[in-house]
Protein backbone atom coordinates (compact mmCIF):
# COMPACT_ATOMS: atom_id res chain seq x y z
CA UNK A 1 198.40 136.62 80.23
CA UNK A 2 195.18 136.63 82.80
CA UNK A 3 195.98 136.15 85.84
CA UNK A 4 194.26 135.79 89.67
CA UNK A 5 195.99 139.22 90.78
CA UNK A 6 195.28 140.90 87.47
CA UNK A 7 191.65 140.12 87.25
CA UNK A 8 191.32 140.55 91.00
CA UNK A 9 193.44 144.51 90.64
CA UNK A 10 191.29 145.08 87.31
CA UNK A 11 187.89 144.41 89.59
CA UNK A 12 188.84 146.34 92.51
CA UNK A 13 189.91 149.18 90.15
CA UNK A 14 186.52 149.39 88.76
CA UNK A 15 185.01 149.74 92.21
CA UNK A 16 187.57 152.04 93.89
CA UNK A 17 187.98 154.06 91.00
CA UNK A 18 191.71 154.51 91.07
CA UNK A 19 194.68 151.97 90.01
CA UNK A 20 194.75 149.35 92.45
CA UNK A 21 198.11 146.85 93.33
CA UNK A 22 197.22 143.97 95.16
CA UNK A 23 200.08 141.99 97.16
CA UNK A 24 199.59 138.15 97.80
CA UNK A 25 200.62 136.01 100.61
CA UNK A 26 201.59 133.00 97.99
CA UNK A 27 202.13 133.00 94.20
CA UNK A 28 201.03 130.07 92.43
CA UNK A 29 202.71 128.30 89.29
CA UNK A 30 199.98 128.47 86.38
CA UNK A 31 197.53 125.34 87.10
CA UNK A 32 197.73 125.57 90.67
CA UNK A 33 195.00 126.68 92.85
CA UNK A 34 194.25 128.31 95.71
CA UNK A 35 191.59 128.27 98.93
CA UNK A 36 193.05 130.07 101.17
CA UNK A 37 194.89 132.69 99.42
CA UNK A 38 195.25 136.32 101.27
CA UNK A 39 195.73 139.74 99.42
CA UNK A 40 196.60 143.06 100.64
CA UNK A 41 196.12 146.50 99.25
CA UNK A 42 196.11 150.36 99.86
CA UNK A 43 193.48 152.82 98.88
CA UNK A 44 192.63 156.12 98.60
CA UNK A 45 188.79 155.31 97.77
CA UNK A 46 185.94 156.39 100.19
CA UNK A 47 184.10 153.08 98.84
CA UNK A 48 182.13 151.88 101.52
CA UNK A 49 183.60 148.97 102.83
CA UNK A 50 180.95 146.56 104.45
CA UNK A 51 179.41 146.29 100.55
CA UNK A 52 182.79 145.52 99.40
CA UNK A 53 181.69 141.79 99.34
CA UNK A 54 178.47 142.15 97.90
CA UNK A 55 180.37 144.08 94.92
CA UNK A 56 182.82 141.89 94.33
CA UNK A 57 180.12 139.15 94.15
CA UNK A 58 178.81 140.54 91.69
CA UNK A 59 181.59 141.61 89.24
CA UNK A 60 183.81 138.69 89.73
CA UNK A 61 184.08 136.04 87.22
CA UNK A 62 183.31 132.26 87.61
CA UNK A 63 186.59 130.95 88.55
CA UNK A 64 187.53 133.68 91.19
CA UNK A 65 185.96 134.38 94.00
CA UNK A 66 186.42 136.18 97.29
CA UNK A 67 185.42 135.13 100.53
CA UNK A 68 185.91 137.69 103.35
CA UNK A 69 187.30 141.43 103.55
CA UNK A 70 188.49 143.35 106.36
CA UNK A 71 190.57 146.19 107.12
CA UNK A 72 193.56 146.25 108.89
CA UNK A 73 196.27 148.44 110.06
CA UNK A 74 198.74 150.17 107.87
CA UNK A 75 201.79 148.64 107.41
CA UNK A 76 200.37 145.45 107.21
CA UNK A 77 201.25 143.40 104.37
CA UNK A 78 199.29 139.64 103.34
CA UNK A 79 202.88 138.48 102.20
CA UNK A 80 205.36 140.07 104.57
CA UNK A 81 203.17 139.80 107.73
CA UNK A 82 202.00 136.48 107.44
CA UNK A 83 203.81 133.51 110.06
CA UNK A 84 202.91 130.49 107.78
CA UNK A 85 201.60 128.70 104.62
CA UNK A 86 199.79 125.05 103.77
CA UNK A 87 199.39 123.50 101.07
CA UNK A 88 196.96 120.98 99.81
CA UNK A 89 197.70 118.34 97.52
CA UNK A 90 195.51 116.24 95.79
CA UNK A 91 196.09 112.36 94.34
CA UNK A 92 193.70 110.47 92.50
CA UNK A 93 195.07 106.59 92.89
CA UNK A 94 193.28 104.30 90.72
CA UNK A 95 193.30 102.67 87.97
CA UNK A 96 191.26 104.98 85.37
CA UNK A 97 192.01 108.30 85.02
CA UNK A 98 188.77 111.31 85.45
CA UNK A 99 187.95 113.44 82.85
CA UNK A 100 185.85 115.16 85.74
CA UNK A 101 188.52 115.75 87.87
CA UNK A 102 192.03 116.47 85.68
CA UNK A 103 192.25 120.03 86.69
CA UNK A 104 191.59 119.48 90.19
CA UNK A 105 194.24 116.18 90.77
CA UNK A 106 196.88 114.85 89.56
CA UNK A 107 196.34 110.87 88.31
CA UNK A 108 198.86 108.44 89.44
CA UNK A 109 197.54 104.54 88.44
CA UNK A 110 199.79 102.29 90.61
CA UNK A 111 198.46 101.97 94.10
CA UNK A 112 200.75 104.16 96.41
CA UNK A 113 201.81 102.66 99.94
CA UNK A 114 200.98 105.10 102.18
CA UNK A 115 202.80 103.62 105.15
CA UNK A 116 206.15 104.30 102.69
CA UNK A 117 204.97 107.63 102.15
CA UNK A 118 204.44 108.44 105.92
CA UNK A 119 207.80 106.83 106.64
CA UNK A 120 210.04 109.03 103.98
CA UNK A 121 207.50 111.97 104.88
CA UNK A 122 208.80 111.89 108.82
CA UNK A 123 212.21 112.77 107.38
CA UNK A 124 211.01 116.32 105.89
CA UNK A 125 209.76 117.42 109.31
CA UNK A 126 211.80 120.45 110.99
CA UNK A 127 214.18 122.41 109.74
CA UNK A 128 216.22 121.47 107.03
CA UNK A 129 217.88 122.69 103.89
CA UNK A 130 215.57 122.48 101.12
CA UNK A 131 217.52 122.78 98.16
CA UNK A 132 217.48 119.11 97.08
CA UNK A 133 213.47 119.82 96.56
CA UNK A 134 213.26 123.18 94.84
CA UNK A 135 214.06 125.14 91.84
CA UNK A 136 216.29 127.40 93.43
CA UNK A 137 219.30 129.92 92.53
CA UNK A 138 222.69 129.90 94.19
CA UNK A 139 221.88 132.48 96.37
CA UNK A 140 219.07 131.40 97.36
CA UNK A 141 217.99 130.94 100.59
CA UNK A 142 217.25 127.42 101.13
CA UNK A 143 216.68 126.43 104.93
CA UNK A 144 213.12 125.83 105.32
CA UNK A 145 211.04 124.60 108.93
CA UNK A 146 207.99 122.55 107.97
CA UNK A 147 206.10 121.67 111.13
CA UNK A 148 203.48 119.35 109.52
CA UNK A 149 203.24 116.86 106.46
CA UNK A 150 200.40 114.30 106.76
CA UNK A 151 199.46 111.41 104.11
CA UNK A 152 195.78 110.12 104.60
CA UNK A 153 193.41 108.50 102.11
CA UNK A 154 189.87 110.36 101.02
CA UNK A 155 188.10 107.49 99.31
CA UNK A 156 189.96 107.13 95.41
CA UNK A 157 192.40 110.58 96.50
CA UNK A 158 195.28 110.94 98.41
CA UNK A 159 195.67 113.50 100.57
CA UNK A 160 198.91 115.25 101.47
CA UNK A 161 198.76 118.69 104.03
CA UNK A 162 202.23 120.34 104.28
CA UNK A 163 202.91 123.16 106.56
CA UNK A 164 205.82 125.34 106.84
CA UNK A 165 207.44 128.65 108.15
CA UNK A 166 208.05 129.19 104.17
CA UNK A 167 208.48 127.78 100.77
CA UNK A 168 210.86 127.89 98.27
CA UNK A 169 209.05 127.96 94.14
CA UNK A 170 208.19 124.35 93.59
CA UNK A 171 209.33 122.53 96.69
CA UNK A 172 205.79 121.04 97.29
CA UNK A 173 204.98 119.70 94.04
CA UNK A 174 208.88 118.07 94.47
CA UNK A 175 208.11 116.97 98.10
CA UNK A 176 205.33 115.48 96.52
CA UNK A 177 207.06 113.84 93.69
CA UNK A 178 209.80 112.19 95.93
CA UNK A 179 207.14 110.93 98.38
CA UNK A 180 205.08 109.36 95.13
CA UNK A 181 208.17 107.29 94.27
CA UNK A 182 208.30 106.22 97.50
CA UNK A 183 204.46 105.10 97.64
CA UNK A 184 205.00 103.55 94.15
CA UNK A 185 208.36 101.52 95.21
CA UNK A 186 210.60 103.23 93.16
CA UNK A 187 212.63 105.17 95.97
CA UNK A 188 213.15 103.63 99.29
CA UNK A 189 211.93 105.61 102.85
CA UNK A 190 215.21 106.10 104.35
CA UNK A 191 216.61 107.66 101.69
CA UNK A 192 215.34 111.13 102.17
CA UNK A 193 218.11 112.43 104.64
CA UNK A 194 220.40 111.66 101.89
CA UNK A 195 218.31 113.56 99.65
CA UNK A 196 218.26 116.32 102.21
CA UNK A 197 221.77 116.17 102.50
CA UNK A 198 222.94 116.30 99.21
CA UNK A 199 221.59 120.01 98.36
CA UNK A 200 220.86 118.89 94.68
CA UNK A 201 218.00 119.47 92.87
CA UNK A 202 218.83 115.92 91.12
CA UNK A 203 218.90 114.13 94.33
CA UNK A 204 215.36 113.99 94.83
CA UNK A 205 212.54 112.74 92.77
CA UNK A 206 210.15 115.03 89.84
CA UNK A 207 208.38 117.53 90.09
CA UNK A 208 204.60 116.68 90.65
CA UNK A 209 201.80 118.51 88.04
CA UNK A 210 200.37 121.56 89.24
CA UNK A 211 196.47 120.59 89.01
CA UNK A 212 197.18 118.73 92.17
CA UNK A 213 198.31 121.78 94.67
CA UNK A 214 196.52 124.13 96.70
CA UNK A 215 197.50 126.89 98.95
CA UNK A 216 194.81 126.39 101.52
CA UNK A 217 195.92 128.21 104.09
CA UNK A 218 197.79 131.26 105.40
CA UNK A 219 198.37 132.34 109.22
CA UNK A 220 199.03 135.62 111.15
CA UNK A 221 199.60 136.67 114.35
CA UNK A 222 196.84 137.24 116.18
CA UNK A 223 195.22 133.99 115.49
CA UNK A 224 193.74 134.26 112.37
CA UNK A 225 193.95 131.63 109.44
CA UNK A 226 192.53 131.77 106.32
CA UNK A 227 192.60 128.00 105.77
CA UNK A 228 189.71 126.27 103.41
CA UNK A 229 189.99 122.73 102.58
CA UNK A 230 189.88 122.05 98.50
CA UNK A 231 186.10 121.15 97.45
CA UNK A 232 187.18 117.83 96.04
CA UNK A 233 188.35 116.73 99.51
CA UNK A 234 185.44 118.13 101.43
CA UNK A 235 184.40 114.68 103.44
């Protein structure tokens, strides 16, 4: 199957001459996207590095691209090292659906309440255990802190930013899900501690579709975060 890190490794490995493993900071489901993904590796190669850009530029196909390179100190690692994650997602609420924009959104037709969403959303903040909102094993860790999850319009597309220490595999696409039943009328607000509570997958509401998600963002110590907002929600 082609895939971001395979096309990305296959690239590099062309340039550096050697076989080249990449480690990300996030995987993404297939149909998810990402603008702020980070990606660490270890070379060998005497390539010089300030043209690194300009090569990859140039080799690169369409639909990946890279935005900045740097080199950092050993041990580092874009997945281990890194202190947070956000993700992006992406509502278009009206009544017709886009042909334009299907990969890029997910297309709910009733008109969402966003003041219900921000209400059940306030009960997600902090730590909690997640398990009610993720596809997750029995011995899984589950306890999750998310420090930020806004709701605001963009003209026809909702916008919801989530931040947290970590994330479990689809627990933003159900976050997402629960808070769209809420919008819609079909779940009330103050339900979501109970939700939270319960530590059951079936407690909460579906799983949202993946064209909607980003991973926009990852941060480090030091400052530095690689957040970029999704083109489609660019003001």
């Amino acid at each position: 199957m082609r895939t971001v890190a395979g096309v990305l490794e296959g690239t590099l490995g062309q340039l550096f001459g050697e076989s080249v493993k990449v480690t990300g900071a996030g995987r993404t489901d297939a149909g998810v996207h990402a603008t702020g993904q980070v990606v660490s590796l270890s070379t060998e190669s005497g390539f010089p590095f300030d043209r690194l850009l300009v090569a990859l530029r140039g080799l690169l196909p369409p639909d990946l691209s890279v935005r900045e390179a740097v080199c950092v100190e050993k041990g580092f690692s874009a997945r281990f090292s890194a202190r947070g994650r956000t993700y992006v997602y992406a509502i278009l609420n009206r009544p017709q659906r886009s042909a334009l924009l299907a990969r890029y959104a997910a297309y709910i037709a009733p008109v969402l309440d966003l003041d219900a969403m921000r209400e059940a959303a306030a009960h997600l903040v902090g730590e909690h255990d997640f398990r009610s909102f993720a596809a997750a094993g029995p011995e899984d860790r589950t306890l999750r802190r998310l420090t930020h999850l806004e709701i605001e319009p963009r003209g026809e597309l909702v916008r919801a930013e989530v931040r947290a220490d970590g994330f479990l595999r689809h627990m933003v696409r159900t976050i997402v899900g629960t808070l769209v039943e809420c919008g819609a009328g079909r779940r009330a607000a103050d339900s979501l501690p109970a939700v939270l509570a319960a530590c059951d997958r079936r407690a909460a509401g579906p799983t949202a579709p993946p064209e909607g998600l980003y991973l926009a963002g990852v941060w480090y110590d030091g400052g530095y975060d690689s957040f970029a907002e999704p083109p489609i929600l660019q003001a």
